[in-house]
Protein backbone atom coordinates (compact mmCIF):
# COMPACT_ATOMS: atom_id res chain seq x y z
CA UNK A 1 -110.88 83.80 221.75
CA UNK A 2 -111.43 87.64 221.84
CA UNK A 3 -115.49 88.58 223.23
CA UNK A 4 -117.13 90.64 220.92
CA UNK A 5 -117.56 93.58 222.88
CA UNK A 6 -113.44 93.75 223.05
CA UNK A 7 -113.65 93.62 219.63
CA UNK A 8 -116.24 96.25 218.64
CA UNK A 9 -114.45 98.51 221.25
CA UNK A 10 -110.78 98.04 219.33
CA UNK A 11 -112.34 98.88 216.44
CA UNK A 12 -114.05 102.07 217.73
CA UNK A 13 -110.88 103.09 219.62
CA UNK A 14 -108.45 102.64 216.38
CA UNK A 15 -111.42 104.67 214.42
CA UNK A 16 -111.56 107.74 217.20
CA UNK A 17 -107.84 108.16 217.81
CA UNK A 18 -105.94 111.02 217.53
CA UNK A 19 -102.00 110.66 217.63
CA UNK A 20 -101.73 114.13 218.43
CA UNK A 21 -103.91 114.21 221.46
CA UNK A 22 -101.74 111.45 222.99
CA UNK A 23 -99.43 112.07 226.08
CA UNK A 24 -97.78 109.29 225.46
CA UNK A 25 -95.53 109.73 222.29
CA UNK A 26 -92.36 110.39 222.54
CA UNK A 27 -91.46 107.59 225.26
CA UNK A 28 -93.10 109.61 227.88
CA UNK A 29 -95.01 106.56 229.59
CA UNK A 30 -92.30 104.07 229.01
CA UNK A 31 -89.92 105.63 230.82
CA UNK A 32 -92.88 105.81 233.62
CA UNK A 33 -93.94 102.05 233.23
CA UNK A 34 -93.52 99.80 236.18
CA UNK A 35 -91.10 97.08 236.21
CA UNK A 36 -93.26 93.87 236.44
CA UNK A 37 -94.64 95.17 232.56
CA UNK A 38 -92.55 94.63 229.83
CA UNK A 39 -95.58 96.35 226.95
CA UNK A 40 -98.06 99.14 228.55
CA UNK A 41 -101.13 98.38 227.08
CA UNK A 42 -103.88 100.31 225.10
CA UNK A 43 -106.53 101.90 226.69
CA UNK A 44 -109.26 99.62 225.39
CA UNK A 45 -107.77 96.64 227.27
CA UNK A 46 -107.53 98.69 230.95
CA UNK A 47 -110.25 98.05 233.80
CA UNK A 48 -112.20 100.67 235.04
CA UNK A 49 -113.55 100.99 238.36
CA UNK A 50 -116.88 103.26 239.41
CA UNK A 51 -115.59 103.78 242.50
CA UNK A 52 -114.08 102.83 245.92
CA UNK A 53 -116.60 100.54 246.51
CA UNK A 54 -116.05 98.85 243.56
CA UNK A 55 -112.61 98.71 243.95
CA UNK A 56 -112.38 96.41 247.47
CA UNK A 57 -115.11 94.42 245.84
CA UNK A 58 -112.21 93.63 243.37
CA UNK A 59 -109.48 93.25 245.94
CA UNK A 60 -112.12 90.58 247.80
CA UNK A 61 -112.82 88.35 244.66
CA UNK A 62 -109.04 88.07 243.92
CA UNK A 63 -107.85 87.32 247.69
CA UNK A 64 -105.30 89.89 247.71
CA UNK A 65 -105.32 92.63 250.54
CA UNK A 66 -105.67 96.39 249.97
CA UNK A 67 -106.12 99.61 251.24
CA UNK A 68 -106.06 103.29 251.17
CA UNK A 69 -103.30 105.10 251.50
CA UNK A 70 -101.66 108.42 250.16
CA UNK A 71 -98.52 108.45 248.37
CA UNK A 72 -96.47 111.39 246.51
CA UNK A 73 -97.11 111.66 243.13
CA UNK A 74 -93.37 110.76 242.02
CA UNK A 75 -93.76 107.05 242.99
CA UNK A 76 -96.46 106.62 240.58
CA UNK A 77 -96.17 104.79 237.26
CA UNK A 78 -98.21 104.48 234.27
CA UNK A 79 -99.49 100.70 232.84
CA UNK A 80 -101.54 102.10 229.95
CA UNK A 81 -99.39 103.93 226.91
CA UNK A 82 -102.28 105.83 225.97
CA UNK A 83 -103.35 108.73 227.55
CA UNK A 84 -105.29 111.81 225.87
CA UNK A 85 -104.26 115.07 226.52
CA UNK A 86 -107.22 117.27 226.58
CA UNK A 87 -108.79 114.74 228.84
CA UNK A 88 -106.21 115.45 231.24
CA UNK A 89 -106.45 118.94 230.93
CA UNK A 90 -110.08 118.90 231.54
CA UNK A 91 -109.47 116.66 235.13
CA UNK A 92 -106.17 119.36 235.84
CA UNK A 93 -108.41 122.43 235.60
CA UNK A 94 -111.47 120.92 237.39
CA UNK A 95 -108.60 119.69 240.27
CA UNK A 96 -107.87 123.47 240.49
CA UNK A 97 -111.20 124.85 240.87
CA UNK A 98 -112.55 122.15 243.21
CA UNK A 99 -109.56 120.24 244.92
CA UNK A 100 -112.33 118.93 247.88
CA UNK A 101 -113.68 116.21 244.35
CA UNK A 102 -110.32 114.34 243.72
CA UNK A 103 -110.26 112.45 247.16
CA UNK A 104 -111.88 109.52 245.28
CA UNK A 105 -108.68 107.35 245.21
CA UNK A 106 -106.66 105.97 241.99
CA UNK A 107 -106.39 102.00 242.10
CA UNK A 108 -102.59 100.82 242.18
CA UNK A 109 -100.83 98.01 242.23
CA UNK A 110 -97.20 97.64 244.42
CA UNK A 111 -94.21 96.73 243.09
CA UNK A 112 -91.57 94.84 243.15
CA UNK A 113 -88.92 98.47 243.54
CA UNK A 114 -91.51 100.25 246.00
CA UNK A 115 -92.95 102.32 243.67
CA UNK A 116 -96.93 102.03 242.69
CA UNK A 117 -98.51 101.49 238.88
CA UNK A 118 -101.77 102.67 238.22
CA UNK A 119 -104.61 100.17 237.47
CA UNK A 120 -107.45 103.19 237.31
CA UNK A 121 -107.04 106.49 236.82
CA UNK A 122 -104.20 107.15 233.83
CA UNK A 123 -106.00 110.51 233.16
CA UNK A 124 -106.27 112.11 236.41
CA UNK A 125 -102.73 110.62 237.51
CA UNK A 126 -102.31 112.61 233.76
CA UNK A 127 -103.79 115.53 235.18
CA UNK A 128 -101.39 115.94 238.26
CA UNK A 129 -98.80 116.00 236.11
CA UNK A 130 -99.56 118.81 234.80
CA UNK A 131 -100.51 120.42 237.42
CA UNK A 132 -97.07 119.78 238.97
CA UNK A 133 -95.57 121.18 235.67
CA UNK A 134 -97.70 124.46 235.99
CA UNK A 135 -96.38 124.81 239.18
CA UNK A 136 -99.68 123.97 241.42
CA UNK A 137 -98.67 120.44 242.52
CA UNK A 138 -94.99 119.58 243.41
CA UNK A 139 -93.62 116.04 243.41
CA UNK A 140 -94.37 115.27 246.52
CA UNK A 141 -98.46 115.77 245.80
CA UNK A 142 -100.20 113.85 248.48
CA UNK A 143 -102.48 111.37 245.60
CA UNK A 144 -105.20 109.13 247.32
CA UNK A 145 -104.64 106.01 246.24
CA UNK A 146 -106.37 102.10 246.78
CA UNK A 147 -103.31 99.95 246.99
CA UNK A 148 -103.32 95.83 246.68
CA UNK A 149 -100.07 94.51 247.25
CA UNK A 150 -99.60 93.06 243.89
CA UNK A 151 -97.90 93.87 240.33
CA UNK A 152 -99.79 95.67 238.13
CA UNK A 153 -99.44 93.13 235.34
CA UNK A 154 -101.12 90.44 237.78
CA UNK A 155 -103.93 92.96 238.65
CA UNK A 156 -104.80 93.84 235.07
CA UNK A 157 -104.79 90.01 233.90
CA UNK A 158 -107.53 89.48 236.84
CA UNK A 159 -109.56 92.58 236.40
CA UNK A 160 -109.89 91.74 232.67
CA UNK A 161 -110.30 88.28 233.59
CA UNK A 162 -113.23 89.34 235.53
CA UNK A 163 -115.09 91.47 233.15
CA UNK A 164 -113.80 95.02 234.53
CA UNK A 165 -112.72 96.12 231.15
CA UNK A 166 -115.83 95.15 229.46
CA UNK A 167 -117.36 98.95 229.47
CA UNK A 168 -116.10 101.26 227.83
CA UNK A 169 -115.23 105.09 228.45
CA UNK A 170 -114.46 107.24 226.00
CA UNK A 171 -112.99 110.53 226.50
């Protein structure tokens, strides 16, 4: 049975989106999805987290450990396959002017290859790329992160099982 607040949000979503505006065509986040996802999934079905806080409260009620850690931003992968543009350009220039605001960490999962898929934070992992592509970030970018030691496709089926993708942001 699908809630209706998943509902009303899919149909918002479908009405407000813009093909062109999406970072994602062209294969660009499948060939950056992890390997415990076989589909990335659409934006209205991710979690989102307010904060750090928020995030270990979600590590606690699922029993899995976590922590934060920093890795390099080439051992990131995506789990969402959409991702707007301009909202990434918006996070990439604010990153540039003040660099001391992005030490609130991105929530990732680890898996099964070593490398870490984003639960939380699609646009600003977004951003770095293009920062790195601009020449400001290289691919060894130090990215906070708050790892549990889980796949990302077990993470999102708990976080959506608990109600974190019940409010909306749109960009």
């Amino acid at each position: 049975m699908t809630h209706k607040i998943t509902v009303r949000r899919m149909k918002t979503y479908k009405k407000h989106r813009d093909k062109k505006d999406d970072a994602c065509n062209g294969g660009f986040c499948e060939q950056l999805g992890p390997p415990s996802m076989t589909n990335l999934l659409p934006r209205y079905a991710m979690p989102q987290f307010a904060d750090i806080k928020e995030m270990k409260e979600f590590q606690k009620k699922i029993g899995i450990p976590g922590k934060k850690i920093i890795l390099p931003l080439h051992r990131l992968r995506v789990s969402q396959r959409e991702i707007r543009i301009s909202r990434s350009k918006q996070i990439a220039e604010a990153w540039k002017k003040y660099p001391h605001r992005f030490k609130s960490p991105l929530l990732v999962s680890k898996e099964i290859d070593g490398s870490h898929a984003i639960v939380d934070g699609h646009h600003r992992l977004m951003g770095a790329f293009l920062l790195q592509k601009e020449g400001h970030f290289t691919k060894e970018q130090p990215i906070h992160v708050f790892c549990i030691d889980a796949p990302v496709s077990t993470l999102l089926e708990r976080a959506n099982a608990l109600g974190y993708n019940q409010v909306p942001q749109y960009f």
